[in-house]
C-alpha atoms as a PDB file:
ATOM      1  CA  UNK A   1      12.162   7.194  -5.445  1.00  0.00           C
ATOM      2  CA  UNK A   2      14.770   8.887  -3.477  1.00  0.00           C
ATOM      3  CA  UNK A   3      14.461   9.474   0.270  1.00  0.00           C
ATOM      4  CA  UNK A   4      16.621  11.489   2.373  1.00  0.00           C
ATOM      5  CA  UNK A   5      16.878  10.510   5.920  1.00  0.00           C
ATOM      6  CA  UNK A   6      15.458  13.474   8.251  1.00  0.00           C
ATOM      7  CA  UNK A   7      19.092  15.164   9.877  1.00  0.00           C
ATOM      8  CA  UNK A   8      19.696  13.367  13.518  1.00  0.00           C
ATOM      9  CA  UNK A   9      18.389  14.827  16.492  1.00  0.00           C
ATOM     10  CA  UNK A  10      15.964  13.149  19.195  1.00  0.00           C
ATOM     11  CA  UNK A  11      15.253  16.182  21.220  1.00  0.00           C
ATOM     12  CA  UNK A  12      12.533  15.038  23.096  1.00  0.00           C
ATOM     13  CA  UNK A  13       9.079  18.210  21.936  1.00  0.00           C
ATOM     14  CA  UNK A  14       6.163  18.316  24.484  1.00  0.00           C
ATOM     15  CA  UNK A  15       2.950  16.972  23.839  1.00  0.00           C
ATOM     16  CA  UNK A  16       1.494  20.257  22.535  1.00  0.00           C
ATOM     17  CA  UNK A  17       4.080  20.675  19.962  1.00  0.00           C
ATOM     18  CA  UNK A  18       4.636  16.726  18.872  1.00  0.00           C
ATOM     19  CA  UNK A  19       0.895  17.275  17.747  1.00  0.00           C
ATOM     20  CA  UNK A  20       1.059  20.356  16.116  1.00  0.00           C
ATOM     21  CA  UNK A  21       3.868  19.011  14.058  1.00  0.00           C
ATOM     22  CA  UNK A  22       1.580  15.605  13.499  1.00  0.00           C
ATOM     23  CA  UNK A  23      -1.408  17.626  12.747  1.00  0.00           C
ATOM     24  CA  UNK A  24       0.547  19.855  10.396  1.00  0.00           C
ATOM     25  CA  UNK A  25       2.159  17.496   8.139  1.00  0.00           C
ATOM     26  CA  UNK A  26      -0.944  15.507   7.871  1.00  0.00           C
ATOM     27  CA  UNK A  27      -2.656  18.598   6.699  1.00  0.00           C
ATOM     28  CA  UNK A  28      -0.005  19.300   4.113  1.00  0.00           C
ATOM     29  CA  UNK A  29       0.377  15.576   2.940  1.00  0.00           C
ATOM     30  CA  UNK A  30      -3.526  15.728   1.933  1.00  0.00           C
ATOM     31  CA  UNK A  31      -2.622  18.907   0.295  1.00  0.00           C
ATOM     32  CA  UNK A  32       0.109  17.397  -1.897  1.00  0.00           C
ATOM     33  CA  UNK A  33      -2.896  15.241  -3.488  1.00  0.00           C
ATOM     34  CA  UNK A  34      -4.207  18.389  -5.294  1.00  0.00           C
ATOM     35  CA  UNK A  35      -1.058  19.007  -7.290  1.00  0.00           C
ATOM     36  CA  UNK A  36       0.108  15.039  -7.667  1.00  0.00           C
ATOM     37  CA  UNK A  37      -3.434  14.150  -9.064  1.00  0.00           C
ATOM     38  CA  UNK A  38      -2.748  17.223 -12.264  1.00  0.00           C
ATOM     39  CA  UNK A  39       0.313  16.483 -12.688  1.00  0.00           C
ATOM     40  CA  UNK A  40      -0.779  12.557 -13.380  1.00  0.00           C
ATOM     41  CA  UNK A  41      -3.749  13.989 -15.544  1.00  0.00           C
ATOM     42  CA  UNK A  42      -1.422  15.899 -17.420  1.00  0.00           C
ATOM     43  CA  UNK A  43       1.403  13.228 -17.350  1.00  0.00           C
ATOM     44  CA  UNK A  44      -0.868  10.687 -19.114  1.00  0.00           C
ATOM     45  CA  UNK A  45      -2.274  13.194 -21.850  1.00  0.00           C
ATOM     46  CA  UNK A  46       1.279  13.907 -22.907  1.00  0.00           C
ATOM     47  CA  UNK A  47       3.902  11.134 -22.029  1.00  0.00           C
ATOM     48  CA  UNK A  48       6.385  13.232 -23.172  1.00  0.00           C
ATOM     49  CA  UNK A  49       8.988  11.235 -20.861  1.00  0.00           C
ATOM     50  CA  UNK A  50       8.158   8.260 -23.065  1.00  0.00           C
ATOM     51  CA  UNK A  51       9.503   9.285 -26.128  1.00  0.00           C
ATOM     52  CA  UNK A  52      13.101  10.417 -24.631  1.00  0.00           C
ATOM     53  CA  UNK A  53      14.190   7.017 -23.908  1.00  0.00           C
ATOM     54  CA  UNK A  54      17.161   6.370 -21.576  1.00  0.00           C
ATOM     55  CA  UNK A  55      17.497  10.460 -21.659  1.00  0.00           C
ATOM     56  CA  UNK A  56      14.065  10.000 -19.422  1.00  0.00           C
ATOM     57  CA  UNK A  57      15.798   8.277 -16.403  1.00  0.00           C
ATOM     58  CA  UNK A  58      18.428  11.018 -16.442  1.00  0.00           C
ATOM     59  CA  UNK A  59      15.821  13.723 -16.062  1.00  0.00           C
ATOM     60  CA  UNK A  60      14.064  12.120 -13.428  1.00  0.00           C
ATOM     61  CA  UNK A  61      16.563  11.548 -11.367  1.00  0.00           C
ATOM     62  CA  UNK A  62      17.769  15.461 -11.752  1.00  0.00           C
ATOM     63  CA  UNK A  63      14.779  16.436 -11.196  1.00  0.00           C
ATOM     64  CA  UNK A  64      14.504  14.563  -7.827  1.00  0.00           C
ATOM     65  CA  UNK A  65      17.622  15.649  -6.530  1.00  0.00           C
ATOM     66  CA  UNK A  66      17.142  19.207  -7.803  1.00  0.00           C
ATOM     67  CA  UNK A  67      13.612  20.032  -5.973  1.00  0.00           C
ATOM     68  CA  UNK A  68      14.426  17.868  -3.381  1.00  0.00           C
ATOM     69  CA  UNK A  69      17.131  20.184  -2.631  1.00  0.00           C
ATOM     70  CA  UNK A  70      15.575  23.151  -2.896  1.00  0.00           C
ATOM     71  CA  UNK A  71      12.717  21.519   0.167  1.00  0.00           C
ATOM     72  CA  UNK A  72      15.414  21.034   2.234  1.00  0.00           C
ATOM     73  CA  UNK A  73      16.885  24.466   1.675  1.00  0.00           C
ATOM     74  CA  UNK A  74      13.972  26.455   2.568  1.00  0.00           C
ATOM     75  CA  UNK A  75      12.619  23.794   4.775  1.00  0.00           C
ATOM     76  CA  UNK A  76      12.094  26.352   7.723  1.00  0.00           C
ATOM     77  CA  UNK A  77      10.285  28.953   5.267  1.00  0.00           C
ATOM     78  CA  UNK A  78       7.083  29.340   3.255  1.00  0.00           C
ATOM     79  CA  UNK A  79       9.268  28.410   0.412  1.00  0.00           C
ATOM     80  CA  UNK A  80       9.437  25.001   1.571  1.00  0.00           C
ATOM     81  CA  UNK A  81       6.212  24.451   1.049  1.00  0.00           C
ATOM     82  CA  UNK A  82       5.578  26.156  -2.523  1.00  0.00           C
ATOM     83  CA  UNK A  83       9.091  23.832  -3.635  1.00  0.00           C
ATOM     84  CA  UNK A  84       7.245  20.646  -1.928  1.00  0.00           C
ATOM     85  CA  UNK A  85       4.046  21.246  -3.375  1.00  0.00           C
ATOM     86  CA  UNK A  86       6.235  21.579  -7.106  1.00  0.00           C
ATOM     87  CA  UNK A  87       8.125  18.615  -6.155  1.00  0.00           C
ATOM     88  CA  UNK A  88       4.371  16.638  -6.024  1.00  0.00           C
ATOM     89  CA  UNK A  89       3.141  18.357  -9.251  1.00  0.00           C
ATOM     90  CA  UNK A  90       6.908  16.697 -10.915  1.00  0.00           C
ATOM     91  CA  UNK A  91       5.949  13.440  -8.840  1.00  0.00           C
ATOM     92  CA  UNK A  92       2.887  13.256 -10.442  1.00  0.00           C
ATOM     93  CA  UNK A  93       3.366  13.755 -13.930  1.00  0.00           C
ATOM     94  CA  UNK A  94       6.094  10.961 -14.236  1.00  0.00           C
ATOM     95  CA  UNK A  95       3.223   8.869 -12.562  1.00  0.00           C
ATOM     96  CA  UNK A  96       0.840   9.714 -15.146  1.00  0.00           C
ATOM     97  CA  UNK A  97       1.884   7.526 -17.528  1.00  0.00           C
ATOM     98  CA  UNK A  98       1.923   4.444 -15.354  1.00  0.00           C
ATOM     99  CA  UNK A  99      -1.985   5.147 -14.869  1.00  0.00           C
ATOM    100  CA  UNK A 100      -2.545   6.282 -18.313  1.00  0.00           C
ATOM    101  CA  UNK A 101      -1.282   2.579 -19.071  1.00  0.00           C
ATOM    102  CA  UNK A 102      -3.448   0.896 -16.561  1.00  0.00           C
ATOM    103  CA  UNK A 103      -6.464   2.379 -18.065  1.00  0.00           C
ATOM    104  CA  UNK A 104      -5.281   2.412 -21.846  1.00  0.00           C
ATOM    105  CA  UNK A 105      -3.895  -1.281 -21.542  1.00  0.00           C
ATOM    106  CA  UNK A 106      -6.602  -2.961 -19.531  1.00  0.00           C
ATOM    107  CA  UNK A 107     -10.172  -3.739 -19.475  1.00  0.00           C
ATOM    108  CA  UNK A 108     -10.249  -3.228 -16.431  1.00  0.00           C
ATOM    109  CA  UNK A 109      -7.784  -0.415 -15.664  1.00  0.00           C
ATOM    110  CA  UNK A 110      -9.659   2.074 -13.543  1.00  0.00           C
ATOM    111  CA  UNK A 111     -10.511  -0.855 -10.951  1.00  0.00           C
ATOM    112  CA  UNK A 112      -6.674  -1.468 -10.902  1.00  0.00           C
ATOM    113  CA  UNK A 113      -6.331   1.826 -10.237  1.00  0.00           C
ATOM    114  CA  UNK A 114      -8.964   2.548  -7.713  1.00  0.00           C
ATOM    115  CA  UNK A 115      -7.591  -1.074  -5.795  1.00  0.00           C
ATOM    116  CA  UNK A 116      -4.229   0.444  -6.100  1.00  0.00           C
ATOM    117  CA  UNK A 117      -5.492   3.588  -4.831  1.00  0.00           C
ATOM    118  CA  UNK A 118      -7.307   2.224  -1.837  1.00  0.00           C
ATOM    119  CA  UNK A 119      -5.127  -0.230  -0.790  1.00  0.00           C
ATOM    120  CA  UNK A 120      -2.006   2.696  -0.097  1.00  0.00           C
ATOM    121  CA  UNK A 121      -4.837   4.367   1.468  1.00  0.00           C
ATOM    122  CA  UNK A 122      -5.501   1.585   3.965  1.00  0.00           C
ATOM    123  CA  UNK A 123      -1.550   0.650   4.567  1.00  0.00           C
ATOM    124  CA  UNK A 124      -0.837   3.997   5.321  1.00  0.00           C
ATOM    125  CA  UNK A 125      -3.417   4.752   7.633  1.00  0.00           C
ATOM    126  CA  UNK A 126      -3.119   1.377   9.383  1.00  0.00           C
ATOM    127  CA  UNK A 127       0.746   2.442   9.593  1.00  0.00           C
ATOM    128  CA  UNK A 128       0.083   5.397  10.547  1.00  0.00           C
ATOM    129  CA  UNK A 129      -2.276   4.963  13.400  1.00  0.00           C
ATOM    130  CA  UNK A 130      -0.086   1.759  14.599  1.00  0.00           C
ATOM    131  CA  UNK A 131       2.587   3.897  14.790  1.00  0.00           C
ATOM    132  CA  UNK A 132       1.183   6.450  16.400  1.00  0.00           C
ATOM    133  CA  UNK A 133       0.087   4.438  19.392  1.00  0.00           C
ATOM    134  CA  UNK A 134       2.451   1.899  19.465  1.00  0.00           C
ATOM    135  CA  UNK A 135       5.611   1.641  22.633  1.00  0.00           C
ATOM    136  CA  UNK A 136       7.596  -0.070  20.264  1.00  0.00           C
ATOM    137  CA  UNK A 137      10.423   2.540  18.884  1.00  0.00           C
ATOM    138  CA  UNK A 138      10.902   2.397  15.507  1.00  0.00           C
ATOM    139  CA  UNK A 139      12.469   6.183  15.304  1.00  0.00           C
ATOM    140  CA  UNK A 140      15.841   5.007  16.209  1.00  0.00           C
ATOM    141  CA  UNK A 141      18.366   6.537  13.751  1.00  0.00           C
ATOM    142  CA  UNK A 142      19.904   3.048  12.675  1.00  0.00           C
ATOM    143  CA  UNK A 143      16.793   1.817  11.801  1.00  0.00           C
ATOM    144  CA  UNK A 144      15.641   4.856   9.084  1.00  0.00           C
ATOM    145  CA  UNK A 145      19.711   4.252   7.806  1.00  0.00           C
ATOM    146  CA  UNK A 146      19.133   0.658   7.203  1.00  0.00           C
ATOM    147  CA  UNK A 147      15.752   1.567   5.149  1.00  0.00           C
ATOM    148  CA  UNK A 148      17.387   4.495   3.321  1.00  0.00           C
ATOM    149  CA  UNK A 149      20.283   1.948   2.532  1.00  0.00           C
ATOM    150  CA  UNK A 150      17.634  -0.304   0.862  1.00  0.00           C
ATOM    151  CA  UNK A 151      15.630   2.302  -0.886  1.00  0.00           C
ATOM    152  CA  UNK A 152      18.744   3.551  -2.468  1.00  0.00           C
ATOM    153  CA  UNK A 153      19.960  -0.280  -3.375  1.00  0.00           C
ATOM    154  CA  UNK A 154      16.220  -0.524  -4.695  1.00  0.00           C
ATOM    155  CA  UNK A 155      16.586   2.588  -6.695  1.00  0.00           C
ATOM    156  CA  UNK A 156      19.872   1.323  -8.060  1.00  0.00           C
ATOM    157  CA  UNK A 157      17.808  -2.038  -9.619  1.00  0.00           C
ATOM    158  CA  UNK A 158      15.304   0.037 -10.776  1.00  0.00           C
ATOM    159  CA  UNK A 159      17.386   2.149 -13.035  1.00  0.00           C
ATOM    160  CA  UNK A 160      19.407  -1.196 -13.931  1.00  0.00           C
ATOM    161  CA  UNK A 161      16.302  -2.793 -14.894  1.00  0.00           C
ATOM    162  CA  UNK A 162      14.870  -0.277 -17.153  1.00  0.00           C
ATOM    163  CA  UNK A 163      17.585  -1.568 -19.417  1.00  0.00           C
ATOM    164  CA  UNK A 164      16.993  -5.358 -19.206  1.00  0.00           C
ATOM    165  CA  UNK A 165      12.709  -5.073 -19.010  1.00  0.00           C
ATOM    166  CA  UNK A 166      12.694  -8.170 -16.191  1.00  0.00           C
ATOM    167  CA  UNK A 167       9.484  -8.985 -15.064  1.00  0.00           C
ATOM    168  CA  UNK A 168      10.661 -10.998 -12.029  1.00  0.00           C
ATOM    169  CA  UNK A 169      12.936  -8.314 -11.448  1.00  0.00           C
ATOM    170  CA  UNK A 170      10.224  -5.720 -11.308  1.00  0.00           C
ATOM    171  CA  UNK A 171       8.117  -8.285  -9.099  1.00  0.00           C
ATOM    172  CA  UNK A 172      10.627  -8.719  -6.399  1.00  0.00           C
ATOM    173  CA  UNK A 173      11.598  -4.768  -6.546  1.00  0.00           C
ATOM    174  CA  UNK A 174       7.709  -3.950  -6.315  1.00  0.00           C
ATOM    175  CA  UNK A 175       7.277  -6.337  -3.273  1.00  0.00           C
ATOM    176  CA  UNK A 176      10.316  -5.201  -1.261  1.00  0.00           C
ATOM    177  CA  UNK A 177       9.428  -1.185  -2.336  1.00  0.00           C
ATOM    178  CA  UNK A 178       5.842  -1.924  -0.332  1.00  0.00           C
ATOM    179  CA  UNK A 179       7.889  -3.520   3.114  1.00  0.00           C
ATOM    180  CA  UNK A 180      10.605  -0.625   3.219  1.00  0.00           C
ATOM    181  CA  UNK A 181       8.428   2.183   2.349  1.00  0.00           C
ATOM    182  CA  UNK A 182       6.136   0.481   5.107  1.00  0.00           C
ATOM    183  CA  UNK A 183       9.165   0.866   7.108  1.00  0.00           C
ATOM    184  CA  UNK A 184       9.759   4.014   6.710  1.00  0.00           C
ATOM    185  CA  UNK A 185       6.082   5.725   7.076  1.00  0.00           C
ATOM    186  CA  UNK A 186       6.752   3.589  10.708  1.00  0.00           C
ATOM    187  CA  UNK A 187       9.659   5.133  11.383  1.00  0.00           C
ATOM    188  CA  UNK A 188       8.832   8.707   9.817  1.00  0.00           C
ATOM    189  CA  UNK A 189       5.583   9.072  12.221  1.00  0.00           C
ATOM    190  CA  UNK A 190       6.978   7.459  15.235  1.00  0.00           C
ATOM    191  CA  UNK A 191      10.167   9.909  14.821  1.00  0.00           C
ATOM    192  CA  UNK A 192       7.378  12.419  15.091  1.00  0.00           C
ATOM    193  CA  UNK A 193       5.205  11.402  17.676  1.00  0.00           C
ATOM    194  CA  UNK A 194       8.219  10.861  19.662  1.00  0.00           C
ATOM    195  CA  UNK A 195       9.733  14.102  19.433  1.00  0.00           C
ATOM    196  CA  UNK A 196      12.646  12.984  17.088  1.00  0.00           C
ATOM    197  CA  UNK A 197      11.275  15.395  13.743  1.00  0.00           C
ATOM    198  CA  UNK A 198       9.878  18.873  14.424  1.00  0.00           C
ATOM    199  CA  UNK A 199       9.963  20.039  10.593  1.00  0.00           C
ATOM    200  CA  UNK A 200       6.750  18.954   9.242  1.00  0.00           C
ATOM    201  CA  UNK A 201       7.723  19.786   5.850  1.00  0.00           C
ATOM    202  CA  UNK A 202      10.530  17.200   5.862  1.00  0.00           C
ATOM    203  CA  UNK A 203       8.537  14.944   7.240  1.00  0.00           C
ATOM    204  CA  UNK A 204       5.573  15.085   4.359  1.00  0.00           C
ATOM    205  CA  UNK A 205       8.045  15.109   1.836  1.00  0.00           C
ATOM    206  CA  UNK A 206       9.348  11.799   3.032  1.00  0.00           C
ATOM    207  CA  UNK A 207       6.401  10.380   3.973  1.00  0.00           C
ATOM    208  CA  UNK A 208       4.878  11.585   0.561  1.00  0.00           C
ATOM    209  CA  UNK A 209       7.796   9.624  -1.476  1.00  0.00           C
ATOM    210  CA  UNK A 210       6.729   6.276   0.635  1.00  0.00           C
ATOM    211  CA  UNK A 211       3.094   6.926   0.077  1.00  0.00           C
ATOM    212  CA  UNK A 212       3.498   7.001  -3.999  1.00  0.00           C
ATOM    213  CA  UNK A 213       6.152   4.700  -3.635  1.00  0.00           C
ATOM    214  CA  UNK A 214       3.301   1.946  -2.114  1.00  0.00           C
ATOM    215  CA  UNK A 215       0.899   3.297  -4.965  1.00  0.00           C
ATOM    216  CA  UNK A 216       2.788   2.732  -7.770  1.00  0.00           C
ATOM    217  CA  UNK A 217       3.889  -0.710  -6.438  1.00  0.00           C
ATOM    218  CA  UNK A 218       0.744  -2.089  -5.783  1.00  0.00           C
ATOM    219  CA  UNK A 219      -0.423  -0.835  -9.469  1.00  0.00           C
ATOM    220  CA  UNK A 220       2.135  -3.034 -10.720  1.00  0.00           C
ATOM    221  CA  UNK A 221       1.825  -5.674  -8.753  1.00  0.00           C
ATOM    222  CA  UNK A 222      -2.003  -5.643  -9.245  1.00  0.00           C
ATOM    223  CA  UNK A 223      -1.201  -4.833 -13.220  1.00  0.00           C
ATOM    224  CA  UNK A 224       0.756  -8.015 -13.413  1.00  0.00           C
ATOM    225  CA  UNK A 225      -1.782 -10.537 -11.462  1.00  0.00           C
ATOM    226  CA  UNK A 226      -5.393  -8.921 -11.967  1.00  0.00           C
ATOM    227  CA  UNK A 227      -4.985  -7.040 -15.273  1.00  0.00           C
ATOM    228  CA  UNK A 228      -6.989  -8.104 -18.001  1.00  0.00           C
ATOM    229  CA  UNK A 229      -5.775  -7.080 -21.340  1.00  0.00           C
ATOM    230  CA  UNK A 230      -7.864  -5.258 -23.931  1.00  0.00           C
END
């Protein structure tokens, strides 16, 4: 998944306004569910992804930097929002089909799922409220580049890999997608709580890329070691 590091700033926000940006992206990020979960009903009806091969990848990744764009664009506007809440219904139907293959494939596919789906739950909200209350500073500019840097490196295996079909590949990307997306809903929150990011909108979209990024991950990783073929 592609993540764009928030723009630099760490103009310190008062209290009131740190919380209203919290309190507002949370808000939004539960909203995002609504259009990720019908765009992953609809993505594993009709696969259609699946059938263009290669051509697949290239529209994916267009389609990431094309909505993505448009977020950032109209970040400051009630546009944002209606091109972030697009970008999750897009998100979710190229999930589909990893969940429409966890329930197809295995016996027991819906308890992968449901692990997979309680597990981000609990990482993120453990994250989340460590971060929130921690004194360590983990919104320090070098810190998100360094995680950005290995997302993107990530990314680049991933696309390499769709082409070679590794499984130890995809077990070491999985594993190291879970600690930097970790990383990053750390940094993301505590840039926030700190007064660093007062555009909740950029903040949900990023911290909405880690969140399915830890989801998807832990499907596969649970796919691999729990799944029980039909």
């Amino acid at each position: 998944m592609r993540y764009t590091l928030p723009a630099a700033g760490r103009a310190q926000l008062d209290v009131g306004t740190t919380n209203r940006v919290l309190r507002n992206t949370y808000t939004l990020l539960a909203i995002t569910l609504l259009p990720t979960i019908a765009g992953a009903y609809f993505g594993a009806l009709f696969p259609l992804m699946e059938k263009l091969g290669w051509i697949s990848i290239i529209v994916f990744i267009g389609a990431m930097f094309g909505i993505q764009a448009m977020v950032i664009k109209n970040r400051n506007s009630a546009k944002g929002i209606a091109w972030l809440l697009f970008f999750t219904l897009v998100m979710g139907y190229f999930t589909g089909p990893l969940v429409g293959y966890a329930l197809g494939s295995y016996s027991n596919g819906a308890e992968l799922v449901g692990l997979a789906i309680g597990g981000t739950a609990t990482m993120f909200f453990g994250l989340a409220g460590y971060a929130t209350v921690t004194k360590r500073d983990f919104s320090s500019i070098s810190f998100g580049k360094a995680l950005g840097m290995g997302m993107w490196m990530l990314f680049a295996i991933v696309i390499v890999n769709s082409f070679f079909q590794s499984s130890a590949i995809a077990l070491a990307v999985s594993s190291f997608v879970i600690v930097i997306s970790s990383g990053l809903i750390l940094f993301t929150i505590n840039r926030i709580v700190r007064g660093g990011e007062d555009n909740y909108i950029m903040a949900t979209m990023v911290l909405y890329i880690m969140v399915l990024n830890l989801f998807q991950s832990l499907l596969h990783l649970l796919m691999m070691f729990g799944g029980a073929r039909d």
